[in-house]
N, C-alpha and C. Protein backbone atom coordinates (compact mmCIF):
# COMPACT_ATOMS: atom_id res chain seq x y z
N UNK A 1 14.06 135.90 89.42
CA UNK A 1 15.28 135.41 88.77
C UNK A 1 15.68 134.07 89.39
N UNK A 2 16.06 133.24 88.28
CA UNK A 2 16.39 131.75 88.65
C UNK A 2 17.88 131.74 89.85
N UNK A 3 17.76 131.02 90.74
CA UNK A 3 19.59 130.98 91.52
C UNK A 3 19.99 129.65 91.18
N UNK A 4 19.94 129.31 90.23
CA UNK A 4 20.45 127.85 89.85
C UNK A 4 21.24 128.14 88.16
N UNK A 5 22.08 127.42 87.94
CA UNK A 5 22.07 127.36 86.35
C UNK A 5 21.02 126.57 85.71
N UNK A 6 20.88 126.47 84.55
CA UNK A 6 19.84 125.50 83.34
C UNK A 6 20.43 124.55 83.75
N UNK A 7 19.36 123.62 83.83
CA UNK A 7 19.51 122.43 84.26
C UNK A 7 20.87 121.44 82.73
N UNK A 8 21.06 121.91 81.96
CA UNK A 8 21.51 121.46 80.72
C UNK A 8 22.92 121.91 81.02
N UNK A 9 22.85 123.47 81.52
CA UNK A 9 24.69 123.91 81.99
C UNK A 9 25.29 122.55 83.66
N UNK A 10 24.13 122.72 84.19
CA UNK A 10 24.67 121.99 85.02
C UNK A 10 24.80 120.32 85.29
N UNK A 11 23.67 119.72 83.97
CA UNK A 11 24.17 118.60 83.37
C UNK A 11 25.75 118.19 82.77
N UNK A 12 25.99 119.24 81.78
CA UNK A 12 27.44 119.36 81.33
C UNK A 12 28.55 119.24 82.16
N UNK A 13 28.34 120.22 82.99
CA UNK A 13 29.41 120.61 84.19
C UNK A 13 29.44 119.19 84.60
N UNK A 14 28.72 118.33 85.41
CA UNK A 14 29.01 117.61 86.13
C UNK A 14 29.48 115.91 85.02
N UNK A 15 28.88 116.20 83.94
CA UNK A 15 29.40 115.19 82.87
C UNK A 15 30.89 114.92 82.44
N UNK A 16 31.09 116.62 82.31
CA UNK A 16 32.39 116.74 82.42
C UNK A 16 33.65 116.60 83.35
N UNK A 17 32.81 117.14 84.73
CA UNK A 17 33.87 116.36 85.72
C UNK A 17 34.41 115.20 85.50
N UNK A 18 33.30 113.93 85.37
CA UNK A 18 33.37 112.35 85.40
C UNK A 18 34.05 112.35 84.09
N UNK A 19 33.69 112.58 82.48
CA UNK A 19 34.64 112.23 81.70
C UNK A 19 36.80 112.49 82.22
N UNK A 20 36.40 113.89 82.76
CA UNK A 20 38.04 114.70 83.34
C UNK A 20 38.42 113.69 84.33
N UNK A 21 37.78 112.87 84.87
CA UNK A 21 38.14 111.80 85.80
C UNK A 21 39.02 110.70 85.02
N UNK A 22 38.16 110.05 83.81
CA UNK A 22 38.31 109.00 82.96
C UNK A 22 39.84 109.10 82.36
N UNK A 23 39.04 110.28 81.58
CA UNK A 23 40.66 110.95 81.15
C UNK A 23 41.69 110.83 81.71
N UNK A 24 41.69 111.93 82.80
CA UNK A 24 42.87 111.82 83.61
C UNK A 24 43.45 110.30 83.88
N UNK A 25 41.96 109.82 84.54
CA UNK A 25 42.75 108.55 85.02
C UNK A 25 43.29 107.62 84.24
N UNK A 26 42.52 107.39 82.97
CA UNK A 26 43.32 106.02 81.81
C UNK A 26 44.54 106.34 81.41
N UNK A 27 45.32 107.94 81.57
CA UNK A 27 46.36 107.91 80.99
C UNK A 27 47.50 107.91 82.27
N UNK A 28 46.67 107.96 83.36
CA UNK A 28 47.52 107.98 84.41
C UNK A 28 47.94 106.61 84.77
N UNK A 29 47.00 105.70 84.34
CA UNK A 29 46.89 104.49 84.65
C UNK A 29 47.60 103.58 83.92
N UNK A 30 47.94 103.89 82.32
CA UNK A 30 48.14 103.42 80.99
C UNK A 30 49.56 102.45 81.62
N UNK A 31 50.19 102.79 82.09
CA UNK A 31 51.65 102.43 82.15
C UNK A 31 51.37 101.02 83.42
N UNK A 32 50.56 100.78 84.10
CA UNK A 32 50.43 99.56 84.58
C UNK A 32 49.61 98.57 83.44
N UNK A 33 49.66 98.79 82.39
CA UNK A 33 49.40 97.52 81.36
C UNK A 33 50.13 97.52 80.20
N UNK A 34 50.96 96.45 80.35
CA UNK A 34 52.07 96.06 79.34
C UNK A 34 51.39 96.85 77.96
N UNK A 35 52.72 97.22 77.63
CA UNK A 35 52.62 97.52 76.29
C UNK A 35 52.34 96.92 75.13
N UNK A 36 51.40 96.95 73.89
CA UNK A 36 51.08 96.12 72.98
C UNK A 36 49.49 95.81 73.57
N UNK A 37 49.19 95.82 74.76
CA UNK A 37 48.19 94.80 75.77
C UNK A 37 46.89 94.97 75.24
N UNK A 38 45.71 94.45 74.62
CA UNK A 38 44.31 95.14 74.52
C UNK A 38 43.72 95.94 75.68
N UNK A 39 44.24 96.16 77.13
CA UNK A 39 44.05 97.00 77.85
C UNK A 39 44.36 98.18 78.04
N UNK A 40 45.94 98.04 77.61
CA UNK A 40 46.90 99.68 77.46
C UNK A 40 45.79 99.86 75.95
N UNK A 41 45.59 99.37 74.89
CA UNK A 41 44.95 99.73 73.72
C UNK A 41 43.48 100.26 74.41
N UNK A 42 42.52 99.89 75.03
CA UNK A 42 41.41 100.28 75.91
C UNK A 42 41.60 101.42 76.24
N UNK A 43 42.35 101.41 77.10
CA UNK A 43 42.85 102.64 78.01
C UNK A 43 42.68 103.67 77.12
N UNK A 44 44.15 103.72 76.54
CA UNK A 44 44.08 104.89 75.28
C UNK A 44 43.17 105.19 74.52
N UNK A 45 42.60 104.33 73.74
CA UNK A 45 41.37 104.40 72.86
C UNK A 45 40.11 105.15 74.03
N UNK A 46 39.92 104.64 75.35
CA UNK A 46 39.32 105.66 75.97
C UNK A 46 40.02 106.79 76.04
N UNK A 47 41.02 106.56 76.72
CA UNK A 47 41.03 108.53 76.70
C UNK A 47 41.03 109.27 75.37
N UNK A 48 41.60 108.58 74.13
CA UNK A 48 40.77 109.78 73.16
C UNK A 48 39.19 109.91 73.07
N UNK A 49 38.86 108.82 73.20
CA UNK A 49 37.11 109.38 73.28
C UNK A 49 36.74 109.85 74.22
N UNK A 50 37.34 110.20 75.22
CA UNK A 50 36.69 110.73 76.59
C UNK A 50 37.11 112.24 76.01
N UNK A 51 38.80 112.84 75.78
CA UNK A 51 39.12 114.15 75.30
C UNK A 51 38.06 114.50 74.37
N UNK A 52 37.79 113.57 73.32
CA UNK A 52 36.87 114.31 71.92
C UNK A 52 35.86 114.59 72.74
N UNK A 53 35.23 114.25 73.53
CA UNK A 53 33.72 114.13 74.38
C UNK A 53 33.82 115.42 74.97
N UNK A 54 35.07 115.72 75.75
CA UNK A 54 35.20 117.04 76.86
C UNK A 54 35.28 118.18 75.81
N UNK A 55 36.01 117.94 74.45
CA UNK A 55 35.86 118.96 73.55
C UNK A 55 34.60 119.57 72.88
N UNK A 56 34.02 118.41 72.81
CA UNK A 56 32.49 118.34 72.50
C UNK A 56 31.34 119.35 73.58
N UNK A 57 31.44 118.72 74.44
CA UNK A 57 30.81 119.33 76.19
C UNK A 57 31.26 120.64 76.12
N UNK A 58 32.89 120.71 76.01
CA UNK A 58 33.08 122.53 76.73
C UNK A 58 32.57 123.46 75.33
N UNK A 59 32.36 122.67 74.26
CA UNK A 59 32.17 123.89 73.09
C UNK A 59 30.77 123.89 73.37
N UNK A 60 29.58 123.05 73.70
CA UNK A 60 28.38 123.39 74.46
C UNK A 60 28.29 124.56 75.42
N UNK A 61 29.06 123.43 76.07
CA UNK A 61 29.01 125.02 77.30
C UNK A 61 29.59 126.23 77.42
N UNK A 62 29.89 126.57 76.60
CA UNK A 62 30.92 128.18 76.19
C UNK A 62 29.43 128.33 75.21
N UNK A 63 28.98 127.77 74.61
CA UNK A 63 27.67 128.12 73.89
C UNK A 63 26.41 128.30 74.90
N UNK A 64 26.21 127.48 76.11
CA UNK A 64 25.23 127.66 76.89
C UNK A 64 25.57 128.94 77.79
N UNK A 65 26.66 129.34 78.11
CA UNK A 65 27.15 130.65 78.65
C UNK A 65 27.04 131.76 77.83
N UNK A 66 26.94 131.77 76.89
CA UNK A 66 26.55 132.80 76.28
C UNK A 66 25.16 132.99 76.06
N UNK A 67 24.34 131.63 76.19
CA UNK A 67 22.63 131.69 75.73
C UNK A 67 22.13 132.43 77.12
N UNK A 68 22.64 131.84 78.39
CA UNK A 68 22.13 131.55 79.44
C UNK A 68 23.06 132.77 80.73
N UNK A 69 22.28 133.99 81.48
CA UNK A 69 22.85 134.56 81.84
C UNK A 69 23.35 133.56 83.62
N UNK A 70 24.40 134.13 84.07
CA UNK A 70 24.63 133.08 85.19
C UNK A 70 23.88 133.69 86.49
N UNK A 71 23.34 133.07 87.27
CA UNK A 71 22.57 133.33 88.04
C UNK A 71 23.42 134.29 89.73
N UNK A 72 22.92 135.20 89.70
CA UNK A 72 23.64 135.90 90.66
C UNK A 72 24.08 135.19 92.02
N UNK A 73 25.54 135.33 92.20
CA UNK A 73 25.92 135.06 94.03
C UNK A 73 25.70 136.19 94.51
N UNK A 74 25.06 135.25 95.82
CA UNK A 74 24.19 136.12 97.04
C UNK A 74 24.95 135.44 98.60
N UNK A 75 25.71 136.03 99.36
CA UNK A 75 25.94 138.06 98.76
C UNK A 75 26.78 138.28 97.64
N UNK A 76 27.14 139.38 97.21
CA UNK A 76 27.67 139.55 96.11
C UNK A 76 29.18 139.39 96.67
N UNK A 77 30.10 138.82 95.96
CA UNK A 77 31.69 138.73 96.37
C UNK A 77 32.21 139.90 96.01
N UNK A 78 33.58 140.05 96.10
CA UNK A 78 34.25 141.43 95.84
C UNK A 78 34.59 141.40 94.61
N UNK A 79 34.35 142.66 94.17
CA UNK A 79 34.96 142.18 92.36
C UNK A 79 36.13 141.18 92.71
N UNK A 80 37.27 141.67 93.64
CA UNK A 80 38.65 141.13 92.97
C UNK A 80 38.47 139.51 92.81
N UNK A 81 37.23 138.95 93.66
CA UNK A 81 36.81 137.95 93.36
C UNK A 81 36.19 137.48 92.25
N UNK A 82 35.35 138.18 91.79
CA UNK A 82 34.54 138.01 90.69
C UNK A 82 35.29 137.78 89.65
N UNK A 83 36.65 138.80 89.45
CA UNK A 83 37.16 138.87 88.31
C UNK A 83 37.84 137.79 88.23
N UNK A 84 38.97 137.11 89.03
CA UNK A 84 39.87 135.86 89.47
C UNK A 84 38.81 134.48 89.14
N UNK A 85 37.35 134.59 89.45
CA UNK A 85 36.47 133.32 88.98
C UNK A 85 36.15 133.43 87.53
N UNK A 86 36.27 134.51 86.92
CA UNK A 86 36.14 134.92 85.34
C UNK A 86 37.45 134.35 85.06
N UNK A 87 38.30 134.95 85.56
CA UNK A 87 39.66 134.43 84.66
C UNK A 87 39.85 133.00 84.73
N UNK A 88 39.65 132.39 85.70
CA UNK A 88 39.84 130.92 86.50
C UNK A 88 38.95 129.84 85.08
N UNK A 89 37.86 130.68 85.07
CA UNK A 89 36.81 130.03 84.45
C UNK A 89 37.69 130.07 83.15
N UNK A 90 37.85 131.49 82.39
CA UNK A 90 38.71 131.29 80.98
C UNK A 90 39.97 130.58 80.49
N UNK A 91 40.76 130.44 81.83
CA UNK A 91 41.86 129.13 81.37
C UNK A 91 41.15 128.05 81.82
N UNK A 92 40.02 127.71 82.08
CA UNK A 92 39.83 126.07 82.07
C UNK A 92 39.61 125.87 80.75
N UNK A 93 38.11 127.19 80.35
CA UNK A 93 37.65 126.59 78.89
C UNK A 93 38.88 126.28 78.08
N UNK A 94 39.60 127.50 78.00
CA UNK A 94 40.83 127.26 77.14
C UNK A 94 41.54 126.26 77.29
N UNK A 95 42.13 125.71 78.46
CA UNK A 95 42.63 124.44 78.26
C UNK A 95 41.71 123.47 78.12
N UNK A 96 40.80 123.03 78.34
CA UNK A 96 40.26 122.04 77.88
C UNK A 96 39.39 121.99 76.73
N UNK A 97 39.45 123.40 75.98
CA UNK A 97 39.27 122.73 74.62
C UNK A 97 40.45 122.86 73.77
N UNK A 98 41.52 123.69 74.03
CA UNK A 98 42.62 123.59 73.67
C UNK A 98 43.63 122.15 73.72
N UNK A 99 43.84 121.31 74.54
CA UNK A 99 44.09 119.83 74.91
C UNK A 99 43.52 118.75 73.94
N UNK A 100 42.32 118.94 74.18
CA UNK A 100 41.90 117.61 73.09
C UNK A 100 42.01 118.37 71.75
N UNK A 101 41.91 119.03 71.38
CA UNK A 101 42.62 119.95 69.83
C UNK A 101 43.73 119.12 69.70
N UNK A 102 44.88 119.07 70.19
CA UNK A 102 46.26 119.55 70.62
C UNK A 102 46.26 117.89 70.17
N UNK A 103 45.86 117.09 71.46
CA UNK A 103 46.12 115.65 71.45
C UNK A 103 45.42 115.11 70.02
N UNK A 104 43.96 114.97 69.28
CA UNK A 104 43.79 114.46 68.54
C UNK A 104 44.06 114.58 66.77
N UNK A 105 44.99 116.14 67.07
CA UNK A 105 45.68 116.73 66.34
C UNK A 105 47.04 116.01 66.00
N UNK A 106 47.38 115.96 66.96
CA UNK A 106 49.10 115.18 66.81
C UNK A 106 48.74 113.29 66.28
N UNK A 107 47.78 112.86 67.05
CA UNK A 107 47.32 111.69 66.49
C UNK A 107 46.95 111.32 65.30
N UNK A 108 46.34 112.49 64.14
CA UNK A 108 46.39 112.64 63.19
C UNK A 108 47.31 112.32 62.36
N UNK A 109 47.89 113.27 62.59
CA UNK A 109 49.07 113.83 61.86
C UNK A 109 50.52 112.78 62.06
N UNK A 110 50.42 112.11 63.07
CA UNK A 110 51.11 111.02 63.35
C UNK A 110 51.24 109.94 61.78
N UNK A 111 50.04 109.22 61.60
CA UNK A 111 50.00 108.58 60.44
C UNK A 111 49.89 107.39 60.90
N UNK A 112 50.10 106.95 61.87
CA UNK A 112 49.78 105.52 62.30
C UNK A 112 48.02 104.88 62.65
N UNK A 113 47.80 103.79 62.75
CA UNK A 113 46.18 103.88 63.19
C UNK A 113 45.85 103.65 64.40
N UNK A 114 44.90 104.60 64.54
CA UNK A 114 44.39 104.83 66.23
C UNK A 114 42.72 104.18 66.50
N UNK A 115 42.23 104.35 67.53
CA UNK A 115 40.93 103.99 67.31
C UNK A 115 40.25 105.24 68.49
N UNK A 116 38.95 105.62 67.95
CA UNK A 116 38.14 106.74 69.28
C UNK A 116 36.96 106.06 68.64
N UNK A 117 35.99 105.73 70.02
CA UNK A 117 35.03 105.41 70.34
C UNK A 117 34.43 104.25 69.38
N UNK A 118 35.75 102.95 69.36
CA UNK A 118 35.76 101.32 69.01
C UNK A 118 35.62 101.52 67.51
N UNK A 119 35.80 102.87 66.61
CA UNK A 119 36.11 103.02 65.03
C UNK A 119 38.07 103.64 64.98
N UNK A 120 37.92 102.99 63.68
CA UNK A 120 39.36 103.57 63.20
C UNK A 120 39.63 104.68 62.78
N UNK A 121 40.08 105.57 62.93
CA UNK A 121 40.00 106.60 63.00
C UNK A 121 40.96 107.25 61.73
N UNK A 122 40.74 108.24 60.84
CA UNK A 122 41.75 108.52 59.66
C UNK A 122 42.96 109.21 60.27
N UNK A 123 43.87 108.93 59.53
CA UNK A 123 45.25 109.61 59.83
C UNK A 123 45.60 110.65 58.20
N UNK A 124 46.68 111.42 58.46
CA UNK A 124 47.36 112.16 57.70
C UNK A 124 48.05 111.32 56.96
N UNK A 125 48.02 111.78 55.36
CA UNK A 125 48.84 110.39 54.37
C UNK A 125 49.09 111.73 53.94
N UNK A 126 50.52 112.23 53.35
CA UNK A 126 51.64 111.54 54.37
C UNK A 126 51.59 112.06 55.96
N UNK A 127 52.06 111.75 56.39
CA UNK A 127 52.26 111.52 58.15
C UNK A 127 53.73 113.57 58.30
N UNK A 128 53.05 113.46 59.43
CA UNK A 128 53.93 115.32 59.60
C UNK A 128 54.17 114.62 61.01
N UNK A 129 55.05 113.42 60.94
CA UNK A 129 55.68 112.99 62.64
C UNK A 129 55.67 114.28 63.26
N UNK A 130 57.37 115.02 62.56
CA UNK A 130 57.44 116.20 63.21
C UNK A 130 56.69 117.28 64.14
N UNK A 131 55.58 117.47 63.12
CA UNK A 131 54.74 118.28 64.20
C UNK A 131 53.52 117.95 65.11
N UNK A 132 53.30 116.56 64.76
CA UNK A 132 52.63 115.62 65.72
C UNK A 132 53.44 115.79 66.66
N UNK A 133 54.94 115.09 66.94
CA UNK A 133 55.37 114.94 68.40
C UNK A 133 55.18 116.90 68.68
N UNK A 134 55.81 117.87 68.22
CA UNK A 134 55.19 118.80 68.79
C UNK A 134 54.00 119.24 69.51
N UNK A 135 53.16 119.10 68.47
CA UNK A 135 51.73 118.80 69.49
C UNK A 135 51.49 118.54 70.27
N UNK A 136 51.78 117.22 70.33
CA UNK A 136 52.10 115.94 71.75
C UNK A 136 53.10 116.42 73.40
N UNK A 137 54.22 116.94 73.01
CA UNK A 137 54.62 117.44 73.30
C UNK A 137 53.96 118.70 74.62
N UNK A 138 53.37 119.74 73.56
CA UNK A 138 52.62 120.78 74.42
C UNK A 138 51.52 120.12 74.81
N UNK A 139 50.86 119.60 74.42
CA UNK A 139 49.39 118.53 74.98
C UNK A 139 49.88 118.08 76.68
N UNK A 140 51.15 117.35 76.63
CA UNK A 140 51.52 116.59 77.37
C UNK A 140 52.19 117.73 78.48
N UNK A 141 52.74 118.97 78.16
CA UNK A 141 53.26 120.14 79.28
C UNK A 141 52.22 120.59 79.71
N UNK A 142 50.95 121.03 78.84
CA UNK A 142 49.48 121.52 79.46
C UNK A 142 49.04 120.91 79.95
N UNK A 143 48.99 119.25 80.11
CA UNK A 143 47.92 118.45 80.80
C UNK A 143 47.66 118.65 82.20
N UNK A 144 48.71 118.42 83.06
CA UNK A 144 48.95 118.79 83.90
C UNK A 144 48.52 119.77 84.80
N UNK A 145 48.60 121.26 84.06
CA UNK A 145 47.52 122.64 84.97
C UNK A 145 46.51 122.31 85.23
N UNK A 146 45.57 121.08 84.00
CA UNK A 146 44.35 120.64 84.76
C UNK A 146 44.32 120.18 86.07
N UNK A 147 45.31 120.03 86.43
CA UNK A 147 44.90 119.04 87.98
C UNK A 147 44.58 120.00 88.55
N UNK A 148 46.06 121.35 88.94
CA UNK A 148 45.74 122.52 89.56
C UNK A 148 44.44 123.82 89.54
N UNK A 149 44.11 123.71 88.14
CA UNK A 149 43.07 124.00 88.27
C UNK A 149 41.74 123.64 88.43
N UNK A 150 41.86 121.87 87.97
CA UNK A 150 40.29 121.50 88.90
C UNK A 150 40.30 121.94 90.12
N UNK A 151 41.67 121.40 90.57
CA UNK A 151 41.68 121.77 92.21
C UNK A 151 41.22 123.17 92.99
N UNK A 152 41.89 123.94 91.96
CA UNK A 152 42.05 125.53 92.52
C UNK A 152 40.22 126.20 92.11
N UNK A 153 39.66 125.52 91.23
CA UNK A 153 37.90 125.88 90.91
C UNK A 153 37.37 124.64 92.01
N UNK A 154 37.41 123.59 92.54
CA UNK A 154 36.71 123.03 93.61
C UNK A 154 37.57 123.79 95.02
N UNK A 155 38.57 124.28 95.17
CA UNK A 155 38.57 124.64 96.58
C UNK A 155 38.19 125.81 96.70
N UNK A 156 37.87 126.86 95.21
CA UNK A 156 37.09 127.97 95.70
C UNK A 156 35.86 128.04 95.54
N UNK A 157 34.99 126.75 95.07
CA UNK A 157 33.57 126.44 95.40
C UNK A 157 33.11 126.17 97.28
N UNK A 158 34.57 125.06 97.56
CA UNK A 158 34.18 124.69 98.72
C UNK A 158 34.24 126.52 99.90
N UNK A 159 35.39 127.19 99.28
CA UNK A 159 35.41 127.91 100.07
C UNK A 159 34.33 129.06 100.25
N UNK A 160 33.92 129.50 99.34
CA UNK A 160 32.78 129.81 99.15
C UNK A 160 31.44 129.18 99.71
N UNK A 161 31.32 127.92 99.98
CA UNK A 161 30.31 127.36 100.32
C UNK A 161 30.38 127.27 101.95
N UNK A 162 31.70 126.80 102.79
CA UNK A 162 31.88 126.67 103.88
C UNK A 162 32.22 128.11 104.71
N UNK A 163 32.78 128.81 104.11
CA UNK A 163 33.75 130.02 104.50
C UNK A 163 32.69 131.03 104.22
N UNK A 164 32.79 131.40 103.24
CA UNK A 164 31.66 132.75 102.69
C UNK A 164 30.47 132.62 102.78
N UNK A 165 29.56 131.05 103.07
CA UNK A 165 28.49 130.66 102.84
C UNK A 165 27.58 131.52 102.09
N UNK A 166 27.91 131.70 101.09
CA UNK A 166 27.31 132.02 99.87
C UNK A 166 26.86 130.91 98.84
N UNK A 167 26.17 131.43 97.49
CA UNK A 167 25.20 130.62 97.49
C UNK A 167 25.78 130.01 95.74
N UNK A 168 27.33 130.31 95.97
CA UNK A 168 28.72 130.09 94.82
C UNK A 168 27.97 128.25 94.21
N UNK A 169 28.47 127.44 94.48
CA UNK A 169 28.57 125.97 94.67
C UNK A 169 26.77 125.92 94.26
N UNK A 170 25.93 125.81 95.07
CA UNK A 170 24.38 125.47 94.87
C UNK A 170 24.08 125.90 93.88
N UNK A 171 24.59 126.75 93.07
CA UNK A 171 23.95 127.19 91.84
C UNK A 171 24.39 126.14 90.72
N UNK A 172 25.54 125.50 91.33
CA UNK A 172 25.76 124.12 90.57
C UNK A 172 25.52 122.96 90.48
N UNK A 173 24.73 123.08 91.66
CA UNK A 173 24.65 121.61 91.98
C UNK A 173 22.94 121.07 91.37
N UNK A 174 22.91 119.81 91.15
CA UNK A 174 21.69 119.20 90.47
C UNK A 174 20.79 119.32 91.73
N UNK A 175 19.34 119.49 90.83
CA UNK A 175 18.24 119.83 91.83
C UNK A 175 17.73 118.38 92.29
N UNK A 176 17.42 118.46 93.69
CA UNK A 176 16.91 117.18 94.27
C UNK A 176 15.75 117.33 94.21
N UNK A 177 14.96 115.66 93.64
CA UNK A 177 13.98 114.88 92.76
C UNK A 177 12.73 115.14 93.77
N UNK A 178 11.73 115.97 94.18
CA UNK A 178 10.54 115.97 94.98
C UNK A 178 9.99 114.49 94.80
N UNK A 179 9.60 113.98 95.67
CA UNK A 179 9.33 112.79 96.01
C UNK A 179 7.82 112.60 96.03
């Protein structure tokens, strides 16, 4: 039995980190470039193509998790562990494919013109402001748990790796290139 994931789950995974970086960061960033600016326009226009991308990736990988059984930790953790990395794992998928739903949903429905990945993108004729800013709205209260939970899934990789030295983390990590 393999102790690694498919090299394709653990392509994703780590693709997705770096887009969740982008993301995060262009909208964190957005507000140091004047408004109107082709940079604040950059910015944004990236982070919707970075969200559509992570939406894209996690519906892969909720598909490669089901193709692909996950490779056993050695030693085995305690269920109450096991179960807390199951659940941990099910509100990420959920929020992060739930989020870019949420955000390119309200952008829609907005009615104004946007751009993802340097095309114009269609809007709702007529325009449902109303439940766009709703959208927007919860998009913008959920964003946020992502931090805590990247955080709270990398400090129980690290802990696992340093603490339990188990074999949690390496099953994620990309295989180094024989020379």
């Amino acid at each position: 039995m393999n102790n690694k994931y498919a090299p394709t789950q653990i392509t994703l995974h780590w693709l997705v980190v770096i887009l969740l970086i982008v993301t995060y960061g262009t909208i964190e960033l957005r507000g140091f470039a004047e408004r109107g600016s082709l940079l604040r326009s950059v910015m944004i226009a990236t982070h919707f193509s970075c969200g559509a991308t992570i939406l894209l990736l996690m519906l892969a990988r909720l598909f490669l998790r089901y193709r692909h059984t996950a490779p056993p930790i050695t030693p085995l953790p305690p269920f109450w562990q096991r179960a807390l990395a199951h659940l941990l794992h099910a509100i990420i998928y959920l929020l992060f494919i739930s989020l870019p739903i949420l955000g390119l949903s309200s952008r829609y429905l907005r009615g104004n013109d946007w751009i993802m990945f340097g095309l114009s993108m269609p809007v709702a004729d007529p325009a449902n402001r109303e439940l766009a800013g709703q959208l927007i709205d919860l998009h913008e209260t959920l964003a946020p748990l992502g931090y805590y939970l990247i955080a709270l899934h990398s400090a129980a990789a690290l802990f696992h790796h340093y603490l339990l030295k188990d074999n949690t983390l390496l099953r994620m990590m990309p295989v180094k290139r024989q020379k």
